[in-house]
PDB file of N, CA and C in Angstrom:
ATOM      1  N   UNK A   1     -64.240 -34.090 -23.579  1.00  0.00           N
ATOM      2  CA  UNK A   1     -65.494 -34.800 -23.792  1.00  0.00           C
ATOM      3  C   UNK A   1     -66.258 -34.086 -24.909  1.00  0.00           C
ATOM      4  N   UNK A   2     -66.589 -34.633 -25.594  1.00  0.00           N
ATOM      5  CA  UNK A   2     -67.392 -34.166 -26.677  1.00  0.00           C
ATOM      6  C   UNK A   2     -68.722 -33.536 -26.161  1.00  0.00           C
ATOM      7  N   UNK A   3     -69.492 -32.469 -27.243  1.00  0.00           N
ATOM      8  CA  UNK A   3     -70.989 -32.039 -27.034  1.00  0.00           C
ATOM      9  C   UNK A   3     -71.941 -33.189 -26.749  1.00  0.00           C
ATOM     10  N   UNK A   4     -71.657 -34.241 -28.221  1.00  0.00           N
ATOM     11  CA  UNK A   4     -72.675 -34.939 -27.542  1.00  0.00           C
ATOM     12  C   UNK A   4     -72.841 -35.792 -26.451  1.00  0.00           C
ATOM     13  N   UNK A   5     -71.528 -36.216 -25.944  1.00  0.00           N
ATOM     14  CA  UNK A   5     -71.481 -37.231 -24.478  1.00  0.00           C
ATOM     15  C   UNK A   5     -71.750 -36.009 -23.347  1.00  0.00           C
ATOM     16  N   UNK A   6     -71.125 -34.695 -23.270  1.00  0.00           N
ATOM     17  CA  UNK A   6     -72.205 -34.181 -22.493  1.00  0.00           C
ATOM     18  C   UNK A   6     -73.621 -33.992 -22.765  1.00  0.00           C
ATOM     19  N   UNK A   7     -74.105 -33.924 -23.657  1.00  0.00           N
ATOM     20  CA  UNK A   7     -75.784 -33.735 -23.411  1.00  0.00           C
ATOM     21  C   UNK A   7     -75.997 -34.882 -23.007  1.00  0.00           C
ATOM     22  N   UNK A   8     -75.457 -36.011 -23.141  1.00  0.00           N
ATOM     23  CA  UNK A   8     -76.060 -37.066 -22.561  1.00  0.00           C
ATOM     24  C   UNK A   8     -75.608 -37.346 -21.181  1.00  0.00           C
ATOM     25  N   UNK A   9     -74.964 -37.039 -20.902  1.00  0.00           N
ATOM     26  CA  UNK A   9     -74.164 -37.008 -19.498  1.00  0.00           C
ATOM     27  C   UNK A   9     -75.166 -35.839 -18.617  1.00  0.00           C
ATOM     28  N   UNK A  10     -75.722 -35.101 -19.053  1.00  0.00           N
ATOM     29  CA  UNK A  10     -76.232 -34.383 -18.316  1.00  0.00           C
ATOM     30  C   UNK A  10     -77.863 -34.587 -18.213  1.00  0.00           C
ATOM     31  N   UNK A  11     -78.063 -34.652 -19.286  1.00  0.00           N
ATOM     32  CA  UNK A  11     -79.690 -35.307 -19.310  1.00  0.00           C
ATOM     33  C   UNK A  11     -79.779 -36.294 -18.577  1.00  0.00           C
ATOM     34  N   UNK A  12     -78.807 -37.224 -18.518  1.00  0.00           N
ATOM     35  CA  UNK A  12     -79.515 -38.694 -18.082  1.00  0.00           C
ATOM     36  C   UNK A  12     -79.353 -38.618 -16.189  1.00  0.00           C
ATOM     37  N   UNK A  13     -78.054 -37.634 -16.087  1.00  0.00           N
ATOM     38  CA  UNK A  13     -78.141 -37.227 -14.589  1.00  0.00           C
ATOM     39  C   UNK A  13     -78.926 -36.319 -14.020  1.00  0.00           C
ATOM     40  N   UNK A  14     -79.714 -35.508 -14.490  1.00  0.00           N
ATOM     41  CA  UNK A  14     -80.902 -34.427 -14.293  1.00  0.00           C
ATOM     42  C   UNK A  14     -81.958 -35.044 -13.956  1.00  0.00           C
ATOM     43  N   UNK A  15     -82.669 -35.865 -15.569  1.00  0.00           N
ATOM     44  CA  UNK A  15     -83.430 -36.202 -15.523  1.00  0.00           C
ATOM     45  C   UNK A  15     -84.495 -37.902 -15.549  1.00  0.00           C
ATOM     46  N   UNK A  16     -82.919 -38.668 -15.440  1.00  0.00           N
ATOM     47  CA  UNK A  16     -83.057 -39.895 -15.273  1.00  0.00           C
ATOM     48  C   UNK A  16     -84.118 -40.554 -16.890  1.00  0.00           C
ATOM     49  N   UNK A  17     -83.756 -40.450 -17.689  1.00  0.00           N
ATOM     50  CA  UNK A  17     -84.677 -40.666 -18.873  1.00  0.00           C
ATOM     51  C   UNK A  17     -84.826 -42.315 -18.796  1.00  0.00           C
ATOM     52  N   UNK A  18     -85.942 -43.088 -19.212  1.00  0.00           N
ATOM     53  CA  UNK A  18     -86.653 -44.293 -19.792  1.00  0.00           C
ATOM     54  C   UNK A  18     -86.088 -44.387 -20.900  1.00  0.00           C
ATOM     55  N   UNK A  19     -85.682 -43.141 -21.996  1.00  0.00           N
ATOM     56  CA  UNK A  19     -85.247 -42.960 -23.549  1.00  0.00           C
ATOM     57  C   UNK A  19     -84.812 -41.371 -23.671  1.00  0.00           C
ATOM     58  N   UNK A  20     -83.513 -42.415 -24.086  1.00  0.00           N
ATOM     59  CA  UNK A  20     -82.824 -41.338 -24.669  1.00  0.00           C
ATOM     60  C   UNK A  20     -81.663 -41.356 -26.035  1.00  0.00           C
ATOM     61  N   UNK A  21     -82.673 -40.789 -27.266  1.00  0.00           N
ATOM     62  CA  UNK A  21     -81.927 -41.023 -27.866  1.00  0.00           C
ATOM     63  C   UNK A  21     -81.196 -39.548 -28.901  1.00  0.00           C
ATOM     64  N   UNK A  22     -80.137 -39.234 -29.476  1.00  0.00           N
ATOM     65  CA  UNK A  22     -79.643 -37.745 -29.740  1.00  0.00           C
ATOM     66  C   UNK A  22     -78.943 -38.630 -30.842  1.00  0.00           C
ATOM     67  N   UNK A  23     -79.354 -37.688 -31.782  1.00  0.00           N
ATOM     68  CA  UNK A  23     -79.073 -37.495 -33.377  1.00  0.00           C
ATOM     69  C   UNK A  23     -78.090 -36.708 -33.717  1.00  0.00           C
ATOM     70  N   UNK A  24     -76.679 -36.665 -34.341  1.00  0.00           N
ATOM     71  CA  UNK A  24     -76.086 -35.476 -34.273  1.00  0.00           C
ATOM     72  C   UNK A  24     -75.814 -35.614 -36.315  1.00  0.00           C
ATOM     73  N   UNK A  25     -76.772 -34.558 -36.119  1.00  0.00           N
ATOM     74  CA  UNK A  25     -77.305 -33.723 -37.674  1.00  0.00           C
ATOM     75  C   UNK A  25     -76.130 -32.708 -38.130  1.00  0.00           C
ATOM     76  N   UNK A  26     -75.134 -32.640 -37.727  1.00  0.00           N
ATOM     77  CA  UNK A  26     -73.994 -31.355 -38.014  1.00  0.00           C
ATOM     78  C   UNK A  26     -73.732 -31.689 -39.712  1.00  0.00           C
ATOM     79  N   UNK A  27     -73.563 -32.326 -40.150  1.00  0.00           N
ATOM     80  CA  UNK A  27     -72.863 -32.912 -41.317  1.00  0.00           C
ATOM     81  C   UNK A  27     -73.530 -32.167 -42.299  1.00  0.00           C
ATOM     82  N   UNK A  28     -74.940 -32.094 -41.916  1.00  0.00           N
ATOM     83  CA  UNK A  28     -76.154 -31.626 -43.083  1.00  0.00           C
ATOM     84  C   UNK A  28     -76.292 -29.970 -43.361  1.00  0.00           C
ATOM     85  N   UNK A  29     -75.606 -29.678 -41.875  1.00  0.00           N
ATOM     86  CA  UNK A  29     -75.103 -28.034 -42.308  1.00  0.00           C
ATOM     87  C   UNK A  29     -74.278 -27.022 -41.911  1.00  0.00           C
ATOM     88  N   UNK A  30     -73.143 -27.859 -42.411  1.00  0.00           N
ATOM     89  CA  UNK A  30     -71.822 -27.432 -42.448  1.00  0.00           C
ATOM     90  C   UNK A  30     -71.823 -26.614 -43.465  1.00  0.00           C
ATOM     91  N   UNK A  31     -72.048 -25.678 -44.516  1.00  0.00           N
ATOM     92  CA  UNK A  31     -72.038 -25.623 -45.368  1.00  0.00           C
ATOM     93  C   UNK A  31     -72.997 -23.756 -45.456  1.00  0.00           C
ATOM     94  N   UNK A  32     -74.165 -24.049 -44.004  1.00  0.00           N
ATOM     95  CA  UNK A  32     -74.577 -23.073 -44.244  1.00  0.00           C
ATOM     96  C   UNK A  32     -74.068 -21.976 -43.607  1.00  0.00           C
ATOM     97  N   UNK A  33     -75.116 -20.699 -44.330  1.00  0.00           N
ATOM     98  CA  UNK A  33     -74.252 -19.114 -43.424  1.00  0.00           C
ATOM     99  C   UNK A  33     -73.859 -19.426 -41.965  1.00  0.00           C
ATOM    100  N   UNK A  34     -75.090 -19.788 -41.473  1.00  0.00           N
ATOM    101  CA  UNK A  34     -74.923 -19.235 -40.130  1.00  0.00           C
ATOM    102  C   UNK A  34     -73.741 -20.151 -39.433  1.00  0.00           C
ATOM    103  N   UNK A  35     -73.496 -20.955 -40.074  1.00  0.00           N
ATOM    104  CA  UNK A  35     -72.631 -21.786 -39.710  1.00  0.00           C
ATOM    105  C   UNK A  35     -70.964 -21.056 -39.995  1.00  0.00           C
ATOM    106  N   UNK A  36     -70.653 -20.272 -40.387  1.00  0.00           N
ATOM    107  CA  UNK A  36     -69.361 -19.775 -40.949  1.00  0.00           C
ATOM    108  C   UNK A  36     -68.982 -19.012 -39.987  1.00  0.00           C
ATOM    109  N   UNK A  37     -67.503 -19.479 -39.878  1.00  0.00           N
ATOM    110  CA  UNK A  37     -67.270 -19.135 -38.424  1.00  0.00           C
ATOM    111  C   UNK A  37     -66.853 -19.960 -36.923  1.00  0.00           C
ATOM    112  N   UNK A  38     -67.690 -21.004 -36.746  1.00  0.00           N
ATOM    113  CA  UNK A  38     -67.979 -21.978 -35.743  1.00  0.00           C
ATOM    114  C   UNK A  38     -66.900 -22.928 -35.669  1.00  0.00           C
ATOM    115  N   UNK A  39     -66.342 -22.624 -34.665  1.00  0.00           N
ATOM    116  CA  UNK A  39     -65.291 -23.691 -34.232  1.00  0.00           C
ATOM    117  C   UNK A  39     -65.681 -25.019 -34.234  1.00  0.00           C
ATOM    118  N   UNK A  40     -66.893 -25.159 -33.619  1.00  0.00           N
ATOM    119  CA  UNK A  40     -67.244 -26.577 -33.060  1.00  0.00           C
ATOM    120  C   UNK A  40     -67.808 -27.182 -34.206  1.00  0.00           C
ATOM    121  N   UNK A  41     -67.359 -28.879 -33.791  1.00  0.00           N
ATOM    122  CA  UNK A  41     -67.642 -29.564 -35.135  1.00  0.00           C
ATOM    123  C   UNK A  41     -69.109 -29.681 -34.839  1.00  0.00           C
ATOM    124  N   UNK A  42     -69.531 -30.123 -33.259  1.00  0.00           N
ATOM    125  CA  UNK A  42     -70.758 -31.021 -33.368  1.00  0.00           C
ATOM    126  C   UNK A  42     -71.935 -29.590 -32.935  1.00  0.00           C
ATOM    127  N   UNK A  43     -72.725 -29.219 -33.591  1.00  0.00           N
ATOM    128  CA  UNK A  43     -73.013 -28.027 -33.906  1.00  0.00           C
ATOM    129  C   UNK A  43     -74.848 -28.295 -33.586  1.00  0.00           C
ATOM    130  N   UNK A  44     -75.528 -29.360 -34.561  1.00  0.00           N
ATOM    131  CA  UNK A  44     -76.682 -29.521 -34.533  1.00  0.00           C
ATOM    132  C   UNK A  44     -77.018 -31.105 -34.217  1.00  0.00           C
ATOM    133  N   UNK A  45     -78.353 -31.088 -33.435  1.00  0.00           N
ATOM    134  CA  UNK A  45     -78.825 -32.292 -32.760  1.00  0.00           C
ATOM    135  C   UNK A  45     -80.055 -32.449 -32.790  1.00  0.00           C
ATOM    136  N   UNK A  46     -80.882 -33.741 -32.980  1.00  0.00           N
ATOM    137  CA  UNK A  46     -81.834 -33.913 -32.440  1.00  0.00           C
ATOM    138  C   UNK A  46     -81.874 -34.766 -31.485  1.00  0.00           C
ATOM    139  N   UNK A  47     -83.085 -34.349 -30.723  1.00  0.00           N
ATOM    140  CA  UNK A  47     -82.868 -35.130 -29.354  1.00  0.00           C
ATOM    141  C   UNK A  47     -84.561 -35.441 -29.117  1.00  0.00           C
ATOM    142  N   UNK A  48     -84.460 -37.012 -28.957  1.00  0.00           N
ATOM    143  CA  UNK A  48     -86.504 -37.608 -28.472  1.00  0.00           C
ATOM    144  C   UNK A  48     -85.992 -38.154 -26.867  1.00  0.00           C
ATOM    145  N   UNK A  49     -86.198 -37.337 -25.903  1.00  0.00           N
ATOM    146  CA  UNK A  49     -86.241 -37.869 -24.393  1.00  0.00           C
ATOM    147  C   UNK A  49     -87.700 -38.355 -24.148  1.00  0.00           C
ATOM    148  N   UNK A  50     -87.744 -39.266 -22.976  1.00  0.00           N
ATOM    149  CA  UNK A  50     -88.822 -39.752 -22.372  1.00  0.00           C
ATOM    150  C   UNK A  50     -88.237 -40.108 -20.864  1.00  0.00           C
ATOM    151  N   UNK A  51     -88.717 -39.220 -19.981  1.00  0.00           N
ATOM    152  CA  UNK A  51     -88.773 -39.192 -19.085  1.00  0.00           C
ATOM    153  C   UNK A  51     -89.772 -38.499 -17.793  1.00  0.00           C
ATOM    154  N   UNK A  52     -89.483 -39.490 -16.516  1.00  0.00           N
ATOM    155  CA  UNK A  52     -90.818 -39.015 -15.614  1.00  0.00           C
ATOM    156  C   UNK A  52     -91.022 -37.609 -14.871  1.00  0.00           C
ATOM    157  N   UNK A  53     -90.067 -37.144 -15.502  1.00  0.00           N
ATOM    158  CA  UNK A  53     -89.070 -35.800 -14.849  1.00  0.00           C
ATOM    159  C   UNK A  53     -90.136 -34.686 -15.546  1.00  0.00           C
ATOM    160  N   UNK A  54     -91.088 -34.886 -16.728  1.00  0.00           N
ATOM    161  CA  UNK A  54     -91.254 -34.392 -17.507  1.00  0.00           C
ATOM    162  C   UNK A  54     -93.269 -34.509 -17.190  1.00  0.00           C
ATOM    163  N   UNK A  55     -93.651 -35.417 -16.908  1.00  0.00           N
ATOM    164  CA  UNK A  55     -95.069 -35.168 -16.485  1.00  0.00           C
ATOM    165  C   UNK A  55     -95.609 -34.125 -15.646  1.00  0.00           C
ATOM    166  N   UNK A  56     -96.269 -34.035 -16.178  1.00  0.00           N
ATOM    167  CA  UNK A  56     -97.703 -33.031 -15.887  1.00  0.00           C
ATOM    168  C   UNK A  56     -96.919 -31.330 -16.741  1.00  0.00           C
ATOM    169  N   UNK A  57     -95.789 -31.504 -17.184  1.00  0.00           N
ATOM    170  CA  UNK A  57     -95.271 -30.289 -18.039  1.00  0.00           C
ATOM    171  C   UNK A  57     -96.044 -29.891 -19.128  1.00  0.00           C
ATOM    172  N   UNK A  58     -95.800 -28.760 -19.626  1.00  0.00           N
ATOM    173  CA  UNK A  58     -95.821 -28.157 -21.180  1.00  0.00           C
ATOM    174  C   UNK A  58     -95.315 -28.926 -22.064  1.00  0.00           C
ATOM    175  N   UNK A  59     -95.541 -28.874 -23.040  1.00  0.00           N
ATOM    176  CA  UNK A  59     -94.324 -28.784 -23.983  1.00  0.00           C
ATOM    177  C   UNK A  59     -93.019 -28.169 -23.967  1.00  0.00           C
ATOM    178  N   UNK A  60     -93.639 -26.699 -23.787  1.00  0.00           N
ATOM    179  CA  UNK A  60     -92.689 -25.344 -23.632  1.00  0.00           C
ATOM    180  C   UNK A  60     -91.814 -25.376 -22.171  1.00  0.00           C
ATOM    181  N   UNK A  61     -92.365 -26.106 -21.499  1.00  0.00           N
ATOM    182  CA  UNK A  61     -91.585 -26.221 -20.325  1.00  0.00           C
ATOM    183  C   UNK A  61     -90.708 -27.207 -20.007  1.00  0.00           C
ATOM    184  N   UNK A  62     -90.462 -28.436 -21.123  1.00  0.00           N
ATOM    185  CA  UNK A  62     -89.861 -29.182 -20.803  1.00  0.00           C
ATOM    186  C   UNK A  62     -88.934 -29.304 -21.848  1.00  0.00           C
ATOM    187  N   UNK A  63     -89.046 -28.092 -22.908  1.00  0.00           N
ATOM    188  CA  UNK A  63     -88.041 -27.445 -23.857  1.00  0.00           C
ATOM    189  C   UNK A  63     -87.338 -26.706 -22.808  1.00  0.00           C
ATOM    190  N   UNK A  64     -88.110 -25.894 -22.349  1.00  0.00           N
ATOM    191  CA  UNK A  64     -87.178 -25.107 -21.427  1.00  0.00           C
ATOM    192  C   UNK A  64     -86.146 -25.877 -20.254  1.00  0.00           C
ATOM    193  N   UNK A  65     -86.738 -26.506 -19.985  1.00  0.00           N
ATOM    194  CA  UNK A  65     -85.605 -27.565 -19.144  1.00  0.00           C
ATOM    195  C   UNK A  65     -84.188 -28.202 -19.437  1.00  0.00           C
ATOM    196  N   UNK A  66     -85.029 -28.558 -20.583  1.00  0.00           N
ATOM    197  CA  UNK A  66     -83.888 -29.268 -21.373  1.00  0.00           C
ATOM    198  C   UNK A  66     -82.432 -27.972 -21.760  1.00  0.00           C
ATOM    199  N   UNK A  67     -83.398 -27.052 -22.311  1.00  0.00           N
ATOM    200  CA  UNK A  67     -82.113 -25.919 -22.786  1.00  0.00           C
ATOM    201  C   UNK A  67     -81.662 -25.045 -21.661  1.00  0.00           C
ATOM    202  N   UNK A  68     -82.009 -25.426 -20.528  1.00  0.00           N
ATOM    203  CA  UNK A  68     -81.267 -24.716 -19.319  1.00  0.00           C
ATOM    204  C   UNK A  68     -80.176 -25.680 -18.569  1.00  0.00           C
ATOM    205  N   UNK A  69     -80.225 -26.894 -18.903  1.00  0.00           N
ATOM    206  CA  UNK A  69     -79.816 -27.813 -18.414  1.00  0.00           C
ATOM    207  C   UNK A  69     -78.498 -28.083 -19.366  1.00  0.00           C
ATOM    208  N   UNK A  70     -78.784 -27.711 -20.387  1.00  0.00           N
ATOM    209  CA  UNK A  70     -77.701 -27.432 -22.209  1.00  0.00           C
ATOM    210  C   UNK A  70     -77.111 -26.191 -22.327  1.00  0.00           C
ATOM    211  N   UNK A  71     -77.127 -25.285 -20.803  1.00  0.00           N
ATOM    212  CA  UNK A  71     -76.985 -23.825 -21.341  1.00  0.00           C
ATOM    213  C   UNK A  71     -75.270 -23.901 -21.951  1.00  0.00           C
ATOM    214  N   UNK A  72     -74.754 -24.263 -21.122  1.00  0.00           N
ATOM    215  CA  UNK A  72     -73.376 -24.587 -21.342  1.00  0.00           C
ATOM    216  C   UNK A  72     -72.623 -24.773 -22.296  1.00  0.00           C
ATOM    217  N   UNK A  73     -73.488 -25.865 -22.725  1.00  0.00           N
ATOM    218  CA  UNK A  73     -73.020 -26.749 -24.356  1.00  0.00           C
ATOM    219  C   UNK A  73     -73.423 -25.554 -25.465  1.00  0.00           C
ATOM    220  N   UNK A  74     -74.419 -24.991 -25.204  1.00  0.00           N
ATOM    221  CA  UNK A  74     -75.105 -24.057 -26.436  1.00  0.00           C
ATOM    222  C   UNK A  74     -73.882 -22.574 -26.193  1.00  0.00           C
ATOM    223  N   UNK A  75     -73.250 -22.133 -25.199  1.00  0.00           N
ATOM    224  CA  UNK A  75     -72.315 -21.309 -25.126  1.00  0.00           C
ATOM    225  C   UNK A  75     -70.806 -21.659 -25.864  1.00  0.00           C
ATOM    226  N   UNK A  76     -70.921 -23.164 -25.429  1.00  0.00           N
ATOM    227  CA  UNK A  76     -69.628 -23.918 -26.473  1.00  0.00           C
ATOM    228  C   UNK A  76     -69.851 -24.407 -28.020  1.00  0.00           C
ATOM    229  N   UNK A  77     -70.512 -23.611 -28.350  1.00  0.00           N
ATOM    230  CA  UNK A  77     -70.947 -24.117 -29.674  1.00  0.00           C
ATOM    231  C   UNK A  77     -71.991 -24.942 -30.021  1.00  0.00           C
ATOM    232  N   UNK A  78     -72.804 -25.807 -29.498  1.00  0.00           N
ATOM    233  CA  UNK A  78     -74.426 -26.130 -29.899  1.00  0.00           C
ATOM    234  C   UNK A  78     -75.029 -24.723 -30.389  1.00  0.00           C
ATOM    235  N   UNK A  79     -75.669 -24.827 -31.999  1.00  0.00           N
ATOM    236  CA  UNK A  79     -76.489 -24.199 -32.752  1.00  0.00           C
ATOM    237  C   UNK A  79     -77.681 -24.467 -32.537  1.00  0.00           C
ATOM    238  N   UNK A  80     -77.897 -25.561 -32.547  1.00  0.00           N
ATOM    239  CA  UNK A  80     -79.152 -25.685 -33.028  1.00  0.00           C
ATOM    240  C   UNK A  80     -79.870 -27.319 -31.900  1.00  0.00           C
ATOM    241  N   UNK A  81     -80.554 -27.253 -31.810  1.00  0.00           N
ATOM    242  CA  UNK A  81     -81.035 -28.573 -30.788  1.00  0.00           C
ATOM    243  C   UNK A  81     -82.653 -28.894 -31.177  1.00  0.00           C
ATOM    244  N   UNK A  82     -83.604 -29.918 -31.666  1.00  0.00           N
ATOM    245  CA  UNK A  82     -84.752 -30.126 -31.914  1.00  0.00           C
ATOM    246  C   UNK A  82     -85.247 -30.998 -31.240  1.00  0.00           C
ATOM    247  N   UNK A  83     -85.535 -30.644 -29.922  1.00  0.00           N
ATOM    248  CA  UNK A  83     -86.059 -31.765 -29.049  1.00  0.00           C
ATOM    249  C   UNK A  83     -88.059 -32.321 -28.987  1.00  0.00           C
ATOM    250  N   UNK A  84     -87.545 -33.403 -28.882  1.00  0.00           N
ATOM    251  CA  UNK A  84     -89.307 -33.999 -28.888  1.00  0.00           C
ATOM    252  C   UNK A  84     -89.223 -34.693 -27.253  1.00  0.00           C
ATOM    253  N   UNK A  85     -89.342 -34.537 -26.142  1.00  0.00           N
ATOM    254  CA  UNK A  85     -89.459 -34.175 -24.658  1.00  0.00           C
ATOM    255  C   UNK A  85     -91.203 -34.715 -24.644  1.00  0.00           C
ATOM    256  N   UNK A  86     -91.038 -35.976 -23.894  1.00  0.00           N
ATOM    257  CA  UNK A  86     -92.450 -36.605 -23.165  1.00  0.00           C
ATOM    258  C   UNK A  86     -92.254 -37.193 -22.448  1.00  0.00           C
ATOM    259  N   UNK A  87     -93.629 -37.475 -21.554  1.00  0.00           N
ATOM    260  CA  UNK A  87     -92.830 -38.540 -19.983  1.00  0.00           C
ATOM    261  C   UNK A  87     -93.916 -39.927 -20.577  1.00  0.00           C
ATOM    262  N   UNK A  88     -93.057 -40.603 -19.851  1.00  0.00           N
ATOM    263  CA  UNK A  88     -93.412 -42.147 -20.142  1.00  0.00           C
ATOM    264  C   UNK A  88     -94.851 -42.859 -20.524  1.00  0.00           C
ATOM    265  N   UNK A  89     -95.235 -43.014 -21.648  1.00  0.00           N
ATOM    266  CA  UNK A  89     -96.481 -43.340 -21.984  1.00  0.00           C
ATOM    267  C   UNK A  89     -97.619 -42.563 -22.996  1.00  0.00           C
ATOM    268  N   UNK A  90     -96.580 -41.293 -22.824  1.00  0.00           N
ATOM    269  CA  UNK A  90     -97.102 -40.346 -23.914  1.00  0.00           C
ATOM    270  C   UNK A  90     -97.090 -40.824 -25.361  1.00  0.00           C
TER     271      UNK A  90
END
């Protein structure tokens, strides 16, 4: 299974999202340092969730959710992840 069908496989079973949509940005930096080295193709993502899982949170706390919930994927190669995380109506 690919990185990105798990992040979505796991987000949407965690946190039941309204929206979910993941960008996979790898293409744009393949090329750089930090990138040399890296097995994995699918490397960088953006990700805009909306879910109810996520009210009355931080910001910082529903980053943190998200990347504890990704710890996995980010051990298998996810670099980089830019999430925009709000609950419904925000």
């Amino acid at each position: 299974m690919s990185i990105a069908a798990r992040i979505r496989a796991k987000l949407t079973g965690a946190l039941n999202p309204v929206r979910l949509e993941l960008v996979d940005e790898s293409a744009h930096h393949a090329g750089h340092a930090g990138m040399q080295g890296l097995a994995a193709q699918e490397t960088h993502f953006r990700l805009a969730i909306e879910a109810e899982a996520f009210r009355g949170q931080s910001r910082v706390q529903r980053q943190r959710e998200v990347y504890r919930l990704l710890a996995q994927e980010f051990e298998d190669g996810l670099h980089a992840l830019a999430v925009t995380a709000k609950a419904p109506g925000e």
